[in-house]
N, C-alpha and C. Protein backbone atom coordinates (compact mmCIF):
# COMPACT_ATOMS: atom_id res chain seq x y z
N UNK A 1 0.62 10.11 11.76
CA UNK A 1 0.90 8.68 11.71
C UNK A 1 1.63 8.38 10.41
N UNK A 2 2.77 7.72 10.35
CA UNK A 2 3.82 7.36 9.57
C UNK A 2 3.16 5.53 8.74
N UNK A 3 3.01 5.54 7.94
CA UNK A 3 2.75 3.87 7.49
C UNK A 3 3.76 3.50 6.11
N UNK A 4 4.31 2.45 6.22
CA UNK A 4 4.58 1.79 5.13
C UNK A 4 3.94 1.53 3.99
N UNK A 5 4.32 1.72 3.31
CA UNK A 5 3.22 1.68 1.32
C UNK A 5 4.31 0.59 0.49
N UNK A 6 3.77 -0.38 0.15
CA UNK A 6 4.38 -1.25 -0.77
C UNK A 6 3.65 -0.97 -2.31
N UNK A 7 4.36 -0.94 -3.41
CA UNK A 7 3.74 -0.06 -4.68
C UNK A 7 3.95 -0.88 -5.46
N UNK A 8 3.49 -2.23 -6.38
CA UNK A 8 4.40 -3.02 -7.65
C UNK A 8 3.35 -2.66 -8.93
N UNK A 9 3.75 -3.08 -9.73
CA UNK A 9 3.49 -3.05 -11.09
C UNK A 9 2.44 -4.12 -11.09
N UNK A 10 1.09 -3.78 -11.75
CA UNK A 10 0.54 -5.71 -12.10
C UNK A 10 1.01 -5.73 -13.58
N UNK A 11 1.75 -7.04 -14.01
CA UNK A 11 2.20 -7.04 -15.08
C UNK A 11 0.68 -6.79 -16.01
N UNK A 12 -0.25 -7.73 -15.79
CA UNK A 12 -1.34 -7.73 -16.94
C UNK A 12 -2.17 -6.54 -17.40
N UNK A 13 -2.51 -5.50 -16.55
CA UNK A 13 -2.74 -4.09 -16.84
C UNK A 13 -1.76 -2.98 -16.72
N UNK A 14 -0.30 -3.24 -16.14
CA UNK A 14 0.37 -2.34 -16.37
C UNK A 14 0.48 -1.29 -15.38
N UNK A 15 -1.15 -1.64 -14.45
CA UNK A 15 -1.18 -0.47 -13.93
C UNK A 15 -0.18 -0.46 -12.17
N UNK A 16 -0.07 0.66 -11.69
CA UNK A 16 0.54 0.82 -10.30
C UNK A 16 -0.33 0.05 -9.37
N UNK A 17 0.12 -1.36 -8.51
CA UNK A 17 -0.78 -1.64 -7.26
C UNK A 17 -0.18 -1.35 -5.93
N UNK A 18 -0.50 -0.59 -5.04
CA UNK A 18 -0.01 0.36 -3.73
C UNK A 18 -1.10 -0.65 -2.09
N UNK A 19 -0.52 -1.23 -1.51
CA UNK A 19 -1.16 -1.39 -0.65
C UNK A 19 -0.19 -1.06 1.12
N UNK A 20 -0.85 -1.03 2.00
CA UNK A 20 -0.43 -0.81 3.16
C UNK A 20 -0.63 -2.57 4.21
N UNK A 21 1.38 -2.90 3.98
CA UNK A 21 1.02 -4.17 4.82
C UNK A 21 0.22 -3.92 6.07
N UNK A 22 -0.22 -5.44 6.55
CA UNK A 22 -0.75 -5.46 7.75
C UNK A 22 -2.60 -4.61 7.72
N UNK A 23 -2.78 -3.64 6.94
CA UNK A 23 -3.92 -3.16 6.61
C UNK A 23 -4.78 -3.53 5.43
N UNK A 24 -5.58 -4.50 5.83
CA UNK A 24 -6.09 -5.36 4.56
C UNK A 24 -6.89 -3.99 3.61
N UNK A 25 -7.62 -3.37 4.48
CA UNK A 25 -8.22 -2.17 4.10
C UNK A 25 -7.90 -1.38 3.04
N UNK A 26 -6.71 -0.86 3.41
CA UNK A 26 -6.09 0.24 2.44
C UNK A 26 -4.99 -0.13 1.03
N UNK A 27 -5.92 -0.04 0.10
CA UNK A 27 -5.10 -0.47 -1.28
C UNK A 27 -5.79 0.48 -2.35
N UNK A 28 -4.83 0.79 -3.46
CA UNK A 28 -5.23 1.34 -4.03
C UNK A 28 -4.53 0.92 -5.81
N UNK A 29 -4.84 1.83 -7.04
CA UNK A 29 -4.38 0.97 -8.05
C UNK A 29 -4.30 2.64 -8.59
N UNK A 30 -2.82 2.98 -9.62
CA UNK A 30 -3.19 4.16 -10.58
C UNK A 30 -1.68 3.97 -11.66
N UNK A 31 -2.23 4.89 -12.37
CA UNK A 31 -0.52 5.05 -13.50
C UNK A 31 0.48 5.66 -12.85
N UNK A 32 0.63 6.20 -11.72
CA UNK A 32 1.79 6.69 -11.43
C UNK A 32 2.05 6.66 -10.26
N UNK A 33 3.27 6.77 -9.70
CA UNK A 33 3.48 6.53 -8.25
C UNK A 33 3.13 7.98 -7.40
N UNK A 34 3.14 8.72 -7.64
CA UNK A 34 2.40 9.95 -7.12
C UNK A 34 0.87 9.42 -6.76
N UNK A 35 0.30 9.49 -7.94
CA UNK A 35 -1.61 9.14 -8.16
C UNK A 35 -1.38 7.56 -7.15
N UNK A 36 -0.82 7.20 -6.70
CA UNK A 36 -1.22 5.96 -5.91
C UNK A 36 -0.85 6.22 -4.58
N UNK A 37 0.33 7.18 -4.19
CA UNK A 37 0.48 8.11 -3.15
C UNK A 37 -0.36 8.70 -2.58
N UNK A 38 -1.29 8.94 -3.18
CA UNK A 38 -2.13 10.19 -2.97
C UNK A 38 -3.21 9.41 -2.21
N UNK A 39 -3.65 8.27 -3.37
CA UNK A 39 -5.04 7.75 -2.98
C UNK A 39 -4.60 6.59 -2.04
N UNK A 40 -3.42 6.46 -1.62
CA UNK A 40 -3.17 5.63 -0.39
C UNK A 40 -3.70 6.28 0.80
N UNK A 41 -3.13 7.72 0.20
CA UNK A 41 -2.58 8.38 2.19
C UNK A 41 -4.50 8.56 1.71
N UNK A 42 -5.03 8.69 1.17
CA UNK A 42 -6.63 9.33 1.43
C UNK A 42 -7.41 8.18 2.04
N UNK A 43 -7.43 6.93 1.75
CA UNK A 43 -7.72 5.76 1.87
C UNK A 43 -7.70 5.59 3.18
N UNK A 44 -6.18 5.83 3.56
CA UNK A 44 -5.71 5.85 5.01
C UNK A 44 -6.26 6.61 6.10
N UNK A 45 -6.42 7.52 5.39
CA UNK A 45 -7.11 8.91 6.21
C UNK A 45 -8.78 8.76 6.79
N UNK A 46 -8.97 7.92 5.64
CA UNK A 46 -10.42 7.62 5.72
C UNK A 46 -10.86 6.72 6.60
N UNK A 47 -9.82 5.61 6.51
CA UNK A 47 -10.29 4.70 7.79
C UNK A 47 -10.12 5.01 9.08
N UNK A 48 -8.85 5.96 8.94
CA UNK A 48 -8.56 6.15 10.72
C UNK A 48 -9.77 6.83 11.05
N UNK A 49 -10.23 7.60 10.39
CA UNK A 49 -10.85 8.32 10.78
C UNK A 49 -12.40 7.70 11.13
N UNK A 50 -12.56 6.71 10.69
CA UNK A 50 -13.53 5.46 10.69
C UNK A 50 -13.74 4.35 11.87
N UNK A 51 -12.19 4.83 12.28
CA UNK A 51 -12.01 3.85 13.48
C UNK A 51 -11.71 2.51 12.98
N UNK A 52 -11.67 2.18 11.56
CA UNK A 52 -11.03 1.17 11.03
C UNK A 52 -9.69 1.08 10.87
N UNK A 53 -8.97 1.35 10.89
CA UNK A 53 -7.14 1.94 10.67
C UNK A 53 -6.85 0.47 12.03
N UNK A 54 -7.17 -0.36 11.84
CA UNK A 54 -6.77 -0.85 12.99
C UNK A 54 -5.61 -2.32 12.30
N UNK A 55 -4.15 -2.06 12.10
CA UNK A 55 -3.02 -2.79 11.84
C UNK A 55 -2.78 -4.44 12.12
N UNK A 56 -2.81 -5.41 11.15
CA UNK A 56 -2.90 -6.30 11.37
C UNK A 56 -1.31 -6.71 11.78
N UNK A 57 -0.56 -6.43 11.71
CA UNK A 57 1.23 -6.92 11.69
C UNK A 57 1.92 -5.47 11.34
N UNK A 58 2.88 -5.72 11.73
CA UNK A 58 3.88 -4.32 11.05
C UNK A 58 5.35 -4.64 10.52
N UNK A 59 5.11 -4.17 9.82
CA UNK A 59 6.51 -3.78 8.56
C UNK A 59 7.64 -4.09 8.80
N UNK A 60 8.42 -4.58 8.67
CA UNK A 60 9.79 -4.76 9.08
C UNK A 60 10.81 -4.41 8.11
N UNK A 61 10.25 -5.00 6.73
CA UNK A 61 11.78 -5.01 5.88
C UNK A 61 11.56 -5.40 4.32
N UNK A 62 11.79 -5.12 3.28
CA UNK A 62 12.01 -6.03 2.54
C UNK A 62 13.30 -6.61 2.04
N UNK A 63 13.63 -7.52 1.57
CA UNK A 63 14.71 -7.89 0.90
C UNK A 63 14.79 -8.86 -0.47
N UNK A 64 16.16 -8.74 -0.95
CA UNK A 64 16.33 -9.27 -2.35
C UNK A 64 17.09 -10.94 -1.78
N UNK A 65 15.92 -11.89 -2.80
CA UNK A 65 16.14 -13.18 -2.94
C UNK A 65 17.02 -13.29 -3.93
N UNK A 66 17.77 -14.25 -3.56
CA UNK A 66 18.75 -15.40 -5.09
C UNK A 66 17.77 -16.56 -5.79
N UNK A 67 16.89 -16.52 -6.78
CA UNK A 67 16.39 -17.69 -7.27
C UNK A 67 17.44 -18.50 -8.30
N UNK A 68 17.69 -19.77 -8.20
CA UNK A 68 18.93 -20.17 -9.36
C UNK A 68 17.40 -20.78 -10.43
């Protein structure tokens, strides 16, 4: 199973935040984009396997806004 991972920065700790749209479930937080890779896909792994893995919406796209 293939999932989308959205990864940003929280400015106030600095640290990596990684979550899987549509899956309120699976989020995770680390210093590097690897270490948040990792503990995504495990996260992920864990619920399917839970029978929780169950997708609220799916992924389409992101894109870049113009704010003036």
């Amino acid at each position: 199973m293939n999932l989308n991972a959205v990864i940003e920065r929280d400015l106030a700790t600095g640290l990596l935040v990684g979550s899987v749209p549509g899956n309120p479930g699976a989020h995770t937080q680390g210093e590097s984009i690897e270490k948040v890779r990792t503990s995504l896909a495990e996260v992920n792994e864990l619920l399917l396997e839970e029978g929780a893995l169950q997708p609220e919406s799916e992924f389409i796209a992101t894109t870049m806004l113009a704010v003036a």
